[in-house]
N, C-alpha and C. Protein backbone atom coordinates (compact mmCIF):
# COMPACT_ATOMS: atom_id res chain seq x y z
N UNK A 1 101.98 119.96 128.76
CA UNK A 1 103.22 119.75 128.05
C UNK A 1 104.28 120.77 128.41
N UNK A 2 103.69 121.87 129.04
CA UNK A 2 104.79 123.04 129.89
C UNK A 2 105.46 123.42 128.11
N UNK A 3 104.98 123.68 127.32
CA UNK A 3 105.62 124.63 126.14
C UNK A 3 104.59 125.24 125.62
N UNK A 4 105.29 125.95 124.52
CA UNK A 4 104.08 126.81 123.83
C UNK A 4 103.53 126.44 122.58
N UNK A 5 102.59 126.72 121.69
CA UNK A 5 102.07 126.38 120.30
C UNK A 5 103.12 126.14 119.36
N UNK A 6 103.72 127.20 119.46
CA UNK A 6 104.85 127.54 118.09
C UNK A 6 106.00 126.76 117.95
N UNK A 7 106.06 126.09 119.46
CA UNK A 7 107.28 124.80 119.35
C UNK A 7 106.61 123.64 118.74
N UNK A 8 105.36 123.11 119.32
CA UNK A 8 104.75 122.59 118.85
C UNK A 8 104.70 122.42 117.33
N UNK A 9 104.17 123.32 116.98
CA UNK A 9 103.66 123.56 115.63
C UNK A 9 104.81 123.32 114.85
N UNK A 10 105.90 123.98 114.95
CA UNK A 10 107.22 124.03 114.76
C UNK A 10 108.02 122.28 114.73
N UNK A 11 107.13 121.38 115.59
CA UNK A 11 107.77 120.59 115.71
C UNK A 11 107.08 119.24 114.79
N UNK A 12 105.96 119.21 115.05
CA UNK A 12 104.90 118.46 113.40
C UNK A 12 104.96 118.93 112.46
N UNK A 13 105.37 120.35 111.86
CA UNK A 13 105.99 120.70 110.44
C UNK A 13 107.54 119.44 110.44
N UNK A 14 107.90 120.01 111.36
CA UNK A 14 109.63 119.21 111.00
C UNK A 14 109.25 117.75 110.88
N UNK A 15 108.54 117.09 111.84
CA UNK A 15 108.84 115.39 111.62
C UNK A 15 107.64 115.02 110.85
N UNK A 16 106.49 115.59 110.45
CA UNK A 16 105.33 115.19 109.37
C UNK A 16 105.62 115.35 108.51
N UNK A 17 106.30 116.63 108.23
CA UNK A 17 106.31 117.56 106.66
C UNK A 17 104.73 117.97 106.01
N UNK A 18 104.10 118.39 107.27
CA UNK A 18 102.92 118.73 107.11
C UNK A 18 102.67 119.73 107.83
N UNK A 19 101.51 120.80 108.08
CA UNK A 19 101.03 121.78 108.74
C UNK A 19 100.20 121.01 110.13
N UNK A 20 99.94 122.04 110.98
CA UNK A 20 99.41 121.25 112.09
C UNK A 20 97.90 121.22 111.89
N UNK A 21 96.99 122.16 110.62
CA UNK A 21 95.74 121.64 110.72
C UNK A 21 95.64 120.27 110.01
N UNK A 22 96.41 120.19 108.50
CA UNK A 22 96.71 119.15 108.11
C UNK A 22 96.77 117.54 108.71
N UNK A 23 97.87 117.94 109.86
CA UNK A 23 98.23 116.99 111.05
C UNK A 23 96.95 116.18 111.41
N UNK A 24 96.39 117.27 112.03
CA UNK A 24 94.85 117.13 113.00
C UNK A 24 93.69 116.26 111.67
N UNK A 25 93.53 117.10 110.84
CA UNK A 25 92.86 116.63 109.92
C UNK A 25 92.90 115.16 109.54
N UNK A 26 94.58 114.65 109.51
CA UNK A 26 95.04 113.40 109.11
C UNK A 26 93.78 112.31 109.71
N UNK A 27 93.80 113.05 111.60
CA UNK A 27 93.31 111.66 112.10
C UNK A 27 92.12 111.94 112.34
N UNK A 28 91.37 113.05 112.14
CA UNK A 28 90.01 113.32 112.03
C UNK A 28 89.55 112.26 110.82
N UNK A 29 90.43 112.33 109.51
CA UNK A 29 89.53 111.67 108.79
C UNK A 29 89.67 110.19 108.83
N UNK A 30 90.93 109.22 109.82
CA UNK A 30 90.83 108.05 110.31
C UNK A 30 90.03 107.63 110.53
N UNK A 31 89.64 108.66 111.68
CA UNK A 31 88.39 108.51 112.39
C UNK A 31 87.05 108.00 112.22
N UNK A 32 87.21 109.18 110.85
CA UNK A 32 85.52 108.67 110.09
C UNK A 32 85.72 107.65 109.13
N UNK A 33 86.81 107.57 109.05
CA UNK A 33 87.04 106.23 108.05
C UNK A 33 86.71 104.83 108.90
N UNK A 34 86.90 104.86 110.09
CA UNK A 34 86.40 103.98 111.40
C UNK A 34 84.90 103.75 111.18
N UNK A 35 84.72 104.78 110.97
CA UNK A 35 82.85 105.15 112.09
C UNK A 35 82.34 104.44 110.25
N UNK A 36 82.89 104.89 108.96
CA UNK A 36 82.00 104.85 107.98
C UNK A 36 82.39 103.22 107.57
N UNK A 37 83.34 102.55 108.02
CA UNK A 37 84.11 100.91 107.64
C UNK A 37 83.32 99.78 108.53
N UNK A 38 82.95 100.54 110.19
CA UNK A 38 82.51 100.15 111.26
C UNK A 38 80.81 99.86 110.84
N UNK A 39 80.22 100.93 110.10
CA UNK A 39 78.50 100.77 109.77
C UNK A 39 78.30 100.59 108.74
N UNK A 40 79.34 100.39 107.66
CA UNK A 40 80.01 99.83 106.15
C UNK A 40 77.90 100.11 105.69
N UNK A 41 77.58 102.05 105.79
CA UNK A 41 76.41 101.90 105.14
C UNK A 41 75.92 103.15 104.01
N UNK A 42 75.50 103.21 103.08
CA UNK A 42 74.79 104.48 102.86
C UNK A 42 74.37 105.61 103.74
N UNK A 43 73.64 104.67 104.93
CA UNK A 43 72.83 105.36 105.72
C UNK A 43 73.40 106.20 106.45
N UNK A 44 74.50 106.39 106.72
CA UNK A 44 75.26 107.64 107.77
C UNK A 44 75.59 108.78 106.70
N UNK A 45 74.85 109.40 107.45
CA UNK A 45 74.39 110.82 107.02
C UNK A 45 76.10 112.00 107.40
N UNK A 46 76.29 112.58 106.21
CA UNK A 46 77.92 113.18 106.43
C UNK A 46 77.72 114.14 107.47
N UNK A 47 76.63 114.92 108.02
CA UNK A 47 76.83 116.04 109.38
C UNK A 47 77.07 115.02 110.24
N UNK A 48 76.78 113.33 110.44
CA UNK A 48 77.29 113.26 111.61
C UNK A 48 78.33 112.33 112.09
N UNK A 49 78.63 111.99 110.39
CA UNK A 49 80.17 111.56 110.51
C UNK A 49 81.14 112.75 110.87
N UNK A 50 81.15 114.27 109.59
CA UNK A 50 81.47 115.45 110.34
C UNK A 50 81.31 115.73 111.50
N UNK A 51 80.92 115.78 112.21
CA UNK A 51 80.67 116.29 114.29
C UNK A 51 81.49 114.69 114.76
N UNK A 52 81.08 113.95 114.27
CA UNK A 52 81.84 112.86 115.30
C UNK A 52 83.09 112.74 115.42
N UNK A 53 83.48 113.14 113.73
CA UNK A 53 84.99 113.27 113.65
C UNK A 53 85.99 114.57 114.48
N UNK A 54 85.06 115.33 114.40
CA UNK A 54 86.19 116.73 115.15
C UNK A 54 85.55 117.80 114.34
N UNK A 55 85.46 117.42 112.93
CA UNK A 55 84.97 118.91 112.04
C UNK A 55 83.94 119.86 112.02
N UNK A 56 84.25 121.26 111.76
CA UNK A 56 83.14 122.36 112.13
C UNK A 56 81.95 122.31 111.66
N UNK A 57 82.08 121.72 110.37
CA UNK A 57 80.84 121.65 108.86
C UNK A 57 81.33 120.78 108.21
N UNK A 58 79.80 119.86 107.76
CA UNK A 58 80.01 119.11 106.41
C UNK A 58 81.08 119.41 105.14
N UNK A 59 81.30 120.46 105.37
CA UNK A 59 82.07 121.08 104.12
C UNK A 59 83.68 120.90 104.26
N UNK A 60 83.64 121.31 105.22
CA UNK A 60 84.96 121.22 105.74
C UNK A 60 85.82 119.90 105.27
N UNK A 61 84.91 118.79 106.28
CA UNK A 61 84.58 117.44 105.96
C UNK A 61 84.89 116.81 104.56
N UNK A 62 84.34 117.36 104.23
CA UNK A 62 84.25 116.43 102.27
C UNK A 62 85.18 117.09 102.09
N UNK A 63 85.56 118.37 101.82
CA UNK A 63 87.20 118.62 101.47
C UNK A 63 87.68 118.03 101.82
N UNK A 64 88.59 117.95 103.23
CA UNK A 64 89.40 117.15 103.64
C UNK A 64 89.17 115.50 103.06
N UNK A 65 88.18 115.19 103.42
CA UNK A 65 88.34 113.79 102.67
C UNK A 65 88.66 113.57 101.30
N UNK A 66 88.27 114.38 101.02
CA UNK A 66 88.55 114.12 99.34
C UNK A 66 90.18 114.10 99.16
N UNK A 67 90.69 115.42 100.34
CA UNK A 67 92.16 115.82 99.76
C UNK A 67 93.11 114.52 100.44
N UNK A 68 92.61 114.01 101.77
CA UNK A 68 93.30 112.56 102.29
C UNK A 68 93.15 111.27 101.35
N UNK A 69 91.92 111.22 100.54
CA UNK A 69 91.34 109.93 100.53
C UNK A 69 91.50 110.21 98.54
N UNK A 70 90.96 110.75 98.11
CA UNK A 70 91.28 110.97 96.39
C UNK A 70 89.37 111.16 96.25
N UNK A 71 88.67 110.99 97.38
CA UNK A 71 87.15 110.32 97.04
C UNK A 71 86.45 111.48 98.01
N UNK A 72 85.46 111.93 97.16
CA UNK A 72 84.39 112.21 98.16
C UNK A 72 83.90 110.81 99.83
N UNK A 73 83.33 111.50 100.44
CA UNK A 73 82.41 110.43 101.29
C UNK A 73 81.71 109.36 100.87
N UNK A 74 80.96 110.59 99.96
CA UNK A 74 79.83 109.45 99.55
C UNK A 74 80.08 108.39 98.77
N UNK A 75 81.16 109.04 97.70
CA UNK A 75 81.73 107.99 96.81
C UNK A 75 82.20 107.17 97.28
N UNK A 76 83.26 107.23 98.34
CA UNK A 76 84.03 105.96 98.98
C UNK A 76 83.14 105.05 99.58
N UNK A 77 82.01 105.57 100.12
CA UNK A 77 81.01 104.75 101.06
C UNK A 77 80.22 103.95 99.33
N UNK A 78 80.24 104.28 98.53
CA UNK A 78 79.78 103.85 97.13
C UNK A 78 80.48 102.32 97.11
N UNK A 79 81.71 103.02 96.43
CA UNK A 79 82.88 101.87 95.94
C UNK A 79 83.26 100.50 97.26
N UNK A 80 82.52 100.90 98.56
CA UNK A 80 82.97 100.37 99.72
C UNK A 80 81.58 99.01 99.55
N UNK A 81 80.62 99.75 99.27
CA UNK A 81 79.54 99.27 99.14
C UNK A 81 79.56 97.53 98.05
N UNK A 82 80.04 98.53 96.78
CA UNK A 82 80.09 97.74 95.55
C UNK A 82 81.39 96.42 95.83
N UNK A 83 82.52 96.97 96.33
CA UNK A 83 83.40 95.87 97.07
C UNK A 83 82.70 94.97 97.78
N UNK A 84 82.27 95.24 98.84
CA UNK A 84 81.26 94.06 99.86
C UNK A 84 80.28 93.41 99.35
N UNK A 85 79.67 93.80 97.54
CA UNK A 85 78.92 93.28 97.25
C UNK A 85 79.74 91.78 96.17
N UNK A 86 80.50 92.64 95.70
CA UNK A 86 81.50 90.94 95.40
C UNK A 86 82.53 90.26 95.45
N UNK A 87 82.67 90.83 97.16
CA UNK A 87 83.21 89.92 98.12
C UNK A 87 81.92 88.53 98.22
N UNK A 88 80.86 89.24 98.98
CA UNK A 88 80.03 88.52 98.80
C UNK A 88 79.08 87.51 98.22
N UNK A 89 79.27 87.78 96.82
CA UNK A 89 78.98 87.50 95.35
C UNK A 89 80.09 87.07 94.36
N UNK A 90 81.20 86.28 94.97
CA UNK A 90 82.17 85.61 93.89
C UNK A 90 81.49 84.74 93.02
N UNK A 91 82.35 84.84 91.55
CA UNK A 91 81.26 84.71 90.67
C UNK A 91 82.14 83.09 90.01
């Protein structure tokens, strides 16, 4: 890109109105919102939705999601669950 961080950085504060880990974070948790919509299961285990997405630790992970999404992981993968069940099950 031939510039430095601080323009950068400088420049996703101005047109996001966000910070640049924030930024990053945004589409890290897309991501796993992909991977967890894509295997729509209980069974994916959060270290490796965390690593697939970009993040250092599980922890990291569930913060951020919680602070993008209003929901833990697990919960959303819950309520995602209970949706598909009456979609499936119109009554």
């Amino acid at each position: 890109l031939n510039t430095n961080r601080t323009y950068i950085s400088n420049l996703i504060n101005d047109e996001t109105g966000c910070n640049f880990n924030t930024w990053v974070n945004r589409y890290r948790i897309e991501h796993a919102l992909e991977i967890m919509n894509r295997h729509g299961s209980n069974l994916l285990v959060t270290e490796y939705i965390a690593h697939e997405s970009g993040f250092g630790s599980p922890s990291s992970f569930i913060r951020a999601f919680k602070t993008h999404t209003g929901l833990t992981p697990g919960k959303y993968l819950q309520e995602r669950a209970l949706q598909q069940v009456s979609l499936n099950n119109p009554e």
